[in-house]
C-alpha atoms as a PDB file:
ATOM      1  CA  UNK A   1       7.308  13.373   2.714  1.00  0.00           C
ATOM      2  CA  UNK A   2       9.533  12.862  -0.002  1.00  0.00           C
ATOM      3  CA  UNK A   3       9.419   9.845  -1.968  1.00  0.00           C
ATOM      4  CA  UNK A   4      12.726   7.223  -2.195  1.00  0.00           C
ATOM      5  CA  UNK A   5      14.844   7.814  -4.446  1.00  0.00           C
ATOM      6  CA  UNK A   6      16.093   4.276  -5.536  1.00  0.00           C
ATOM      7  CA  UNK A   7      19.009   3.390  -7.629  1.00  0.00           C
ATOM      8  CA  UNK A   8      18.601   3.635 -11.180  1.00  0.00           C
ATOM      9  CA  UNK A   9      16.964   0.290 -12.195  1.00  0.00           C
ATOM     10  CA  UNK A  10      14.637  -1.880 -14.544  1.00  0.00           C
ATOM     11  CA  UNK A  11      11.169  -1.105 -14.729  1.00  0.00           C
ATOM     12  CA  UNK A  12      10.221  -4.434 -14.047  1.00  0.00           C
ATOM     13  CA  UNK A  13      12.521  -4.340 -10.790  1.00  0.00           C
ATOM     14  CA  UNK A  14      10.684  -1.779  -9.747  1.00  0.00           C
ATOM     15  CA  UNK A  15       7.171  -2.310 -10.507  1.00  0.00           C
ATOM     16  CA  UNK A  16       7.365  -6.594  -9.989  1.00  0.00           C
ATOM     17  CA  UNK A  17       6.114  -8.781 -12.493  1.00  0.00           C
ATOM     18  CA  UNK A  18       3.969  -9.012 -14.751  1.00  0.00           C
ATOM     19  CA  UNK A  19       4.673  -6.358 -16.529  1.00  0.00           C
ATOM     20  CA  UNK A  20       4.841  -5.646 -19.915  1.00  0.00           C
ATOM     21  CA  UNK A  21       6.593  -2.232 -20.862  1.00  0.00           C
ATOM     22  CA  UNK A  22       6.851  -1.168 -24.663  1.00  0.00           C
ATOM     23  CA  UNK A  23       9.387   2.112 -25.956  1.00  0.00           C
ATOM     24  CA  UNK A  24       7.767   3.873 -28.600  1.00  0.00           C
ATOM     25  CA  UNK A  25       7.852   7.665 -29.958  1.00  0.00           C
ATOM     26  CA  UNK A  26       4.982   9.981 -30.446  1.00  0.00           C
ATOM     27  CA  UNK A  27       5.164  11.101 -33.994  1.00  0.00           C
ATOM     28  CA  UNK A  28       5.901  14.717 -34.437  1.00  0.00           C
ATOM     29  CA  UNK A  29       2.831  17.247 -35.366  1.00  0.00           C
ATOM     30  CA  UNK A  30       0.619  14.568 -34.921  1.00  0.00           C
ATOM     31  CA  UNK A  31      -3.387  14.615 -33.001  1.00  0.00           C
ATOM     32  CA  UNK A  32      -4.740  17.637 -31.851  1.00  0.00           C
ATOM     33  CA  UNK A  33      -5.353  18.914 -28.196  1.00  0.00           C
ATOM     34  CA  UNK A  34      -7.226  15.800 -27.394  1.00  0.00           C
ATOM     35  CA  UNK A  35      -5.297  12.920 -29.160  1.00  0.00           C
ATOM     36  CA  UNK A  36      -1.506  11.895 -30.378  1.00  0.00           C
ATOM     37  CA  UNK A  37      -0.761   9.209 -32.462  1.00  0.00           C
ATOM     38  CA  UNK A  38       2.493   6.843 -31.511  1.00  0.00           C
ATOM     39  CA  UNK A  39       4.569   4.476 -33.490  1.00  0.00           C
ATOM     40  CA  UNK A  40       3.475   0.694 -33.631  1.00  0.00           C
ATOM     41  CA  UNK A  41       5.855  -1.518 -35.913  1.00  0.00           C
ATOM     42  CA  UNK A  42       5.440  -4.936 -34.657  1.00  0.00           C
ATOM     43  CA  UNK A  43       7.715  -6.903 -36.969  1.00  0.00           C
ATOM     44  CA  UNK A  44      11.012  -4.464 -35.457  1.00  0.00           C
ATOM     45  CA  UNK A  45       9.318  -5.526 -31.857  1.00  0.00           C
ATOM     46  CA  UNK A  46      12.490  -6.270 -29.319  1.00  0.00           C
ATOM     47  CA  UNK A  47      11.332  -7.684 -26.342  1.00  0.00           C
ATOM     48  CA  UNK A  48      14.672  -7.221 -23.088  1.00  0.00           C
ATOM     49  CA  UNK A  49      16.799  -9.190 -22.191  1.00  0.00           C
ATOM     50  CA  UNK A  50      14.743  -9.505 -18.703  1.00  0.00           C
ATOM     51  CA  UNK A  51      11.392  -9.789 -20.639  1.00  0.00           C
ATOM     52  CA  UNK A  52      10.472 -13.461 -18.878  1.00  0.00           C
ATOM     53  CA  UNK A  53       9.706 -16.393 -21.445  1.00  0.00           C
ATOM     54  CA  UNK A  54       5.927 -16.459 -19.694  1.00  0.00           C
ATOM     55  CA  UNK A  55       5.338 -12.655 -20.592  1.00  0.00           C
ATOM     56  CA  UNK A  56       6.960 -13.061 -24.528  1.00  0.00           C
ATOM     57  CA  UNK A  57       4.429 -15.754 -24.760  1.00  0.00           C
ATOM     58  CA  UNK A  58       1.475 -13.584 -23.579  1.00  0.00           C
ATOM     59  CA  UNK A  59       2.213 -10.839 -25.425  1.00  0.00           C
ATOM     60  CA  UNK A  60       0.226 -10.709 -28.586  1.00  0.00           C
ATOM     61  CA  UNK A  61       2.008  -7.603 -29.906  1.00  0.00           C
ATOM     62  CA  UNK A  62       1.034  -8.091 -33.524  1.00  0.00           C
ATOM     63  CA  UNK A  63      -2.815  -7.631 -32.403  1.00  0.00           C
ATOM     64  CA  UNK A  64      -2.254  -4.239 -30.181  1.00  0.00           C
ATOM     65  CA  UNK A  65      -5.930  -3.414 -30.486  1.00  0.00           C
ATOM     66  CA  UNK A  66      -5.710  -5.279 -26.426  1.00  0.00           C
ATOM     67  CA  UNK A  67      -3.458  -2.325 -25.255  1.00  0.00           C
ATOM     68  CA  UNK A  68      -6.487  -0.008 -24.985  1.00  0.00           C
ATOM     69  CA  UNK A  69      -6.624   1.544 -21.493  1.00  0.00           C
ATOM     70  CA  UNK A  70      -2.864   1.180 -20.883  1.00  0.00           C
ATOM     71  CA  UNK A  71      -0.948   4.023 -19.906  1.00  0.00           C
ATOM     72  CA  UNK A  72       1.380   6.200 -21.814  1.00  0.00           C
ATOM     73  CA  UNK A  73       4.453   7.539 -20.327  1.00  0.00           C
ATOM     74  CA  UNK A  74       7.131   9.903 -21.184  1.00  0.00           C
ATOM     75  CA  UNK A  75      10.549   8.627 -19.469  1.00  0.00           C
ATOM     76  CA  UNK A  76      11.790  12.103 -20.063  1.00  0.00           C
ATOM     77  CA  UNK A  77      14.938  10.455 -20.157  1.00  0.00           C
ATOM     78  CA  UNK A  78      16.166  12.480 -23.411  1.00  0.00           C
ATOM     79  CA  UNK A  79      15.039  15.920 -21.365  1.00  0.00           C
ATOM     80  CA  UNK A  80      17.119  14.926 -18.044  1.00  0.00           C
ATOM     81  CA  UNK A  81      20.192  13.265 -19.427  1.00  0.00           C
ATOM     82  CA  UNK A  82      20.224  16.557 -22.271  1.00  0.00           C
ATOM     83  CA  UNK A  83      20.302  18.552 -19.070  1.00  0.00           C
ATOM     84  CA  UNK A  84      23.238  17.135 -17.997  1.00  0.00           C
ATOM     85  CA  UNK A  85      21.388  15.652 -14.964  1.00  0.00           C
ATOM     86  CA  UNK A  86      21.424  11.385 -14.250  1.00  0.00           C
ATOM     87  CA  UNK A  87      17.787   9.924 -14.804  1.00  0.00           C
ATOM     88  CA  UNK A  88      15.709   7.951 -12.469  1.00  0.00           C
ATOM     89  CA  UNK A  89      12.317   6.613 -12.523  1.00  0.00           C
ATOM     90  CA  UNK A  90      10.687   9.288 -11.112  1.00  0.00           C
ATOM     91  CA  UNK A  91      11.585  11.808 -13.455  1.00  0.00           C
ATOM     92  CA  UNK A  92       8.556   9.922 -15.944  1.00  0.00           C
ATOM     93  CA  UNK A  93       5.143  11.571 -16.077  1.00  0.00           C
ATOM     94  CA  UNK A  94       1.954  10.265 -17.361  1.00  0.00           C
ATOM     95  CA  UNK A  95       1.123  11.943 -20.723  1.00  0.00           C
ATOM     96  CA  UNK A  96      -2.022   9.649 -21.939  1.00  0.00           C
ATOM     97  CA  UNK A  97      -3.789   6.883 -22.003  1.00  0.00           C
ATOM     98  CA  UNK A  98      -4.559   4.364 -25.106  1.00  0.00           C
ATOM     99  CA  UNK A  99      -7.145   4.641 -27.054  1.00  0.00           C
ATOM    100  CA  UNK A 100      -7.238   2.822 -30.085  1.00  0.00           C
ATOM    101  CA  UNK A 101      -5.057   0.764 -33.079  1.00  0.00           C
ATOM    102  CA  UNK A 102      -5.599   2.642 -36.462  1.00  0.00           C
ATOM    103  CA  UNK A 103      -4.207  -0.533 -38.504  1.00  0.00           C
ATOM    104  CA  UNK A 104      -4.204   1.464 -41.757  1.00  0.00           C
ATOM    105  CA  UNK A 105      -1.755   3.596 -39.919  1.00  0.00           C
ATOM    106  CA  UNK A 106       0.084   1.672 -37.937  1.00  0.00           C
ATOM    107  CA  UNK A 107      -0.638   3.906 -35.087  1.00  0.00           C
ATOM    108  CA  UNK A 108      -1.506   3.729 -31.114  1.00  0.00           C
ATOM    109  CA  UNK A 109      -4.325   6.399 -31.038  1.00  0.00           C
ATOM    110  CA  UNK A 110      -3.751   8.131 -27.049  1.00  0.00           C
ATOM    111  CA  UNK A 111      -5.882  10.560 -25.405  1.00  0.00           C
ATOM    112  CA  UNK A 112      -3.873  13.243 -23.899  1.00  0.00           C
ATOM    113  CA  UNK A 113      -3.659  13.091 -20.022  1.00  0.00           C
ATOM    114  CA  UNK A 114      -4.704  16.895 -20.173  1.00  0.00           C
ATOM    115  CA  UNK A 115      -7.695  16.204 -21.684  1.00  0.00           C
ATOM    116  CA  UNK A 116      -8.520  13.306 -18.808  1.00  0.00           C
ATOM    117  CA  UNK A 117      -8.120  15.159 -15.460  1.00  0.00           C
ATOM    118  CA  UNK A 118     -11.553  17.433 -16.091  1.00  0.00           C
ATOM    119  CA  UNK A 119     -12.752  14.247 -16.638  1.00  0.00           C
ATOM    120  CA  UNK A 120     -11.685  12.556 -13.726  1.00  0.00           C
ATOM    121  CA  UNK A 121     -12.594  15.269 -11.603  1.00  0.00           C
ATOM    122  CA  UNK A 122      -8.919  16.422 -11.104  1.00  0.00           C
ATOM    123  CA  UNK A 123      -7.881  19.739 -11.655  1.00  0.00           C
ATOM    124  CA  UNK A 124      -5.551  20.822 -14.613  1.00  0.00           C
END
């Protein structure tokens, strides 16, 4: 069975309130086969324009060290549009999940989802 292919839309269209999505890039060269390090600059934070006034006020993003657990995703949007092709949600894939806030870098520590699935009992 193949899965709907909705129209292009927001994330929090899609996935319902209440959540809280943040855009951020891996830095190049970073980590090794078990970890990457991403960007964290709170102070150039942007919340959307459909980010609700309840959710801004929840969300503590100058204190990340509470993201811990959250998924990481790569949108792959640069890698489909590039292609010439027109992006949708399902193009994403789950690449990690957070680890840890290195405050003297300014970092989001992730574990690479590659590393997780022996762990989980999934295959590679």
């Amino acid at each position: 069975m193949e899965p709907p292919n909705p129209q292009p839309d927001t994330i929090s269209r899609l996935l319902g309130p209440p959540i809280i999505a943040a855009c951020t890039q891996e830095i190049a060269a970073s980590g090794d086969e078990k970890i990457f390090e991403m960007f964290w600059e709170p102070l150039q934070s942007q919340f959307t324009s459909e980010t609700t006034d309840q959710a801004r006020a929840e969300m503590n993003k100058d204190d990340p060290g509470g993201f811990s657990g959250s998924l990481v995703w790569n949108t792959r949007y640069l890698e489909v549009t590039a292609s010439g092709n027109q992006w949708t949600p399902h193009d994403s894939v789950i690449t990690g999940i957070l680890r840890r806030w290195d405050t003297a870098t300014k970092t989001l520590l992730a574990l690479r989802v590659e590393h997780l699935r022996p762990f989980l009992g999934l295959n590679p």
